[in-house]
C-alpha atoms as a PDB file:
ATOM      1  CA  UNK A   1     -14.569  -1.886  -1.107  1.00  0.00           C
ATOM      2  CA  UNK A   2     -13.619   1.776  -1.851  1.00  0.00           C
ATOM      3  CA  UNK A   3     -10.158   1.206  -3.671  1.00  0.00           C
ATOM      4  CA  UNK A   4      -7.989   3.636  -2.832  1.00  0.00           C
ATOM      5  CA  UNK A   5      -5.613   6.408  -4.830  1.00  0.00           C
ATOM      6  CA  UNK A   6      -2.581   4.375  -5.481  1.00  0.00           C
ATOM      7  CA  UNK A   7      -0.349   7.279  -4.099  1.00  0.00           C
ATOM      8  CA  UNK A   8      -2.465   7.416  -0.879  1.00  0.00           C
ATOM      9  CA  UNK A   9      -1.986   3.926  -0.886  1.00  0.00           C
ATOM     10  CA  UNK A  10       2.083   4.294  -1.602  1.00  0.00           C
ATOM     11  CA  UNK A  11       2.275   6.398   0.983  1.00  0.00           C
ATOM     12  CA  UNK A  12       0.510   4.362   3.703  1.00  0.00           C
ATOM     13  CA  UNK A  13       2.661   1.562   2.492  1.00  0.00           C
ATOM     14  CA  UNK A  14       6.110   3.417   2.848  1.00  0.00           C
ATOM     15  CA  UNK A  15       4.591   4.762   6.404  1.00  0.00           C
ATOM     16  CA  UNK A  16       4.172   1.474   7.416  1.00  0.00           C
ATOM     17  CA  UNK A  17       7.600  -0.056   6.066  1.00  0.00           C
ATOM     18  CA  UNK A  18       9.161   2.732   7.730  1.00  0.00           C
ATOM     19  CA  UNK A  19       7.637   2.184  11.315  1.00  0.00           C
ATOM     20  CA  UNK A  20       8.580  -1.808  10.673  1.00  0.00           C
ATOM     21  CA  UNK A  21      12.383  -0.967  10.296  1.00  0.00           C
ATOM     22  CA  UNK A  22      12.509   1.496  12.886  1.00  0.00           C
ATOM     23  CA  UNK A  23      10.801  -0.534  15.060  1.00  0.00           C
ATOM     24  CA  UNK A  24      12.260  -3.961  14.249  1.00  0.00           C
ATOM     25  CA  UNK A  25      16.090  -1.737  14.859  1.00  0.00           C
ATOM     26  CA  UNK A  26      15.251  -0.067  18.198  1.00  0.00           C
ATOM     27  CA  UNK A  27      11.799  -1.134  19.572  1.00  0.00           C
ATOM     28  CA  UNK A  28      10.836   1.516  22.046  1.00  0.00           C
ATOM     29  CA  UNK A  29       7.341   2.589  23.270  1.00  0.00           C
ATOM     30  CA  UNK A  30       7.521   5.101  20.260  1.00  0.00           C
ATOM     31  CA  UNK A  31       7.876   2.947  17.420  1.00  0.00           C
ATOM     32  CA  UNK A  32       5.719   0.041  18.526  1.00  0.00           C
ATOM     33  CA  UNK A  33       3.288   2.508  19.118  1.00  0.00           C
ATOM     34  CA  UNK A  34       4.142   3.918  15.183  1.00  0.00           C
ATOM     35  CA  UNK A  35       3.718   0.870  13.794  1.00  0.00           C
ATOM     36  CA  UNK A  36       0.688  -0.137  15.549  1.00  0.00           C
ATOM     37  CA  UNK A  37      -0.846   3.058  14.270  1.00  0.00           C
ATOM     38  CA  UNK A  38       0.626   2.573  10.677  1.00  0.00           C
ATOM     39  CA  UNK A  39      -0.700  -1.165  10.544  1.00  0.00           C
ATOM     40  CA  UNK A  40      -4.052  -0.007  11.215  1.00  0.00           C
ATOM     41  CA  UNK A  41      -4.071   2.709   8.428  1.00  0.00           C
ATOM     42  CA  UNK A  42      -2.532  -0.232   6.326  1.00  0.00           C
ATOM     43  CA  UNK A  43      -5.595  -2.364   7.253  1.00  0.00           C
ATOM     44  CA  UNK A  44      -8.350   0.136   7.263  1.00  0.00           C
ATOM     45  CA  UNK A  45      -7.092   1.486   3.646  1.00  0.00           C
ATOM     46  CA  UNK A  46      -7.627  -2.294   2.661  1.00  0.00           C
ATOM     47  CA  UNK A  47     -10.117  -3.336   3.889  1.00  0.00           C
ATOM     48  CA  UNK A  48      -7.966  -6.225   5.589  1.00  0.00           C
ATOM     49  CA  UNK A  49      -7.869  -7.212   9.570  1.00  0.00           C
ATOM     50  CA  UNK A  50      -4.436  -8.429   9.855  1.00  0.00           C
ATOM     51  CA  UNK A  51      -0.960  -6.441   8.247  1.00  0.00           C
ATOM     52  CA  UNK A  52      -0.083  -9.751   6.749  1.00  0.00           C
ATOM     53  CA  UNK A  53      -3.801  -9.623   4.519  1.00  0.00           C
ATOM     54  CA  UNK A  54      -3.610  -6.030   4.144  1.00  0.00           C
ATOM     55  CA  UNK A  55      -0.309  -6.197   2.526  1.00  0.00           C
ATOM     56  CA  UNK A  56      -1.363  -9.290  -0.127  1.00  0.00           C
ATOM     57  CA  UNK A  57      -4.443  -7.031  -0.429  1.00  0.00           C
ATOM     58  CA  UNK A  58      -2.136  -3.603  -1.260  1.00  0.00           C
ATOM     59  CA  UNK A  59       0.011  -5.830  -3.547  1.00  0.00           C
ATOM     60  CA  UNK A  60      -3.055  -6.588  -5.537  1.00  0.00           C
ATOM     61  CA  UNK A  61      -4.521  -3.207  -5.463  1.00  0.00           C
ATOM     62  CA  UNK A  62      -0.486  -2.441  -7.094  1.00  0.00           C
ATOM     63  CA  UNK A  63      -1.427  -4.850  -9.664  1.00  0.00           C
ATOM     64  CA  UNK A  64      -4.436  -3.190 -10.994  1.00  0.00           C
ATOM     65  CA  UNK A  65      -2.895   0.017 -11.264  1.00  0.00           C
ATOM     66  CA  UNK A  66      -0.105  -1.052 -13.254  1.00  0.00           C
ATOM     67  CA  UNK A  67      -2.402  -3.071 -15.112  1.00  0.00           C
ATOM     68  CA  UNK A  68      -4.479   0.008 -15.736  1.00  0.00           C
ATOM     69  CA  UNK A  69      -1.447   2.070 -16.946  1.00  0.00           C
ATOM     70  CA  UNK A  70      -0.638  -0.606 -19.247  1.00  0.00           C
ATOM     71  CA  UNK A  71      -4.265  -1.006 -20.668  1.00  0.00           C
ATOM     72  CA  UNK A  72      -3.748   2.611 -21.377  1.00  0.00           C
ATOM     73  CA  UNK A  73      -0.601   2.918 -23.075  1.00  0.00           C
ATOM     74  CA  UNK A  74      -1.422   0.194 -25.135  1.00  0.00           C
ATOM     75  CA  UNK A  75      -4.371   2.062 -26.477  1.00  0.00           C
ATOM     76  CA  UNK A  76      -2.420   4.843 -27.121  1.00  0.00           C
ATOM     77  CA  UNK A  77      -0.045   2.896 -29.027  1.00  0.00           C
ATOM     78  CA  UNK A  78      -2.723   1.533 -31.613  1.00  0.00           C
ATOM     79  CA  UNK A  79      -3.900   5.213 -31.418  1.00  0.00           C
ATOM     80  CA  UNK A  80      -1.177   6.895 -32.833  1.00  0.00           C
ATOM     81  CA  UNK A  81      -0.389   3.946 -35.631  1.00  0.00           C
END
């Protein structure tokens, strides 16, 4: 799987969390049609087939970039002693 930038992958996230609350408030045509768009972005971003997988599978993805900034500032830190 192509992994994703991680603020492409913000973004689709807060899209998504966005379309749920507005959606889950007032449910109209609109928003369920909003979040069914936004779940499949979600999904086709992850590589997942369900918003409950695609979600575990963005909270990973948020793992190894954090790990990856750590990695980094850690080897700046021995670096710079």
């Amino acid at each position: 799987m192509i992994m994703p930038a991680e603020k492409e992958l913000r973004a689709v996230l807060a899209r998504f969390a966005q379309a749920r609350i507005e959606h889950d408030v007032l449910p109209t045509g609109r928003t369920s049609r909003a979040l069914e768009d936004a779940t499949y972005t979600l999904c086709v971003i992850t590589g997942s087939r369900t918003a409950e997988q695609a979600l575990r599978a963005a909270d990973v993805l948020l793992d190894q970039y954090t790990a990856g900034r750590d990695g980094l500032r850690r080897e700046d830190e021995t670096l710079a002693a």
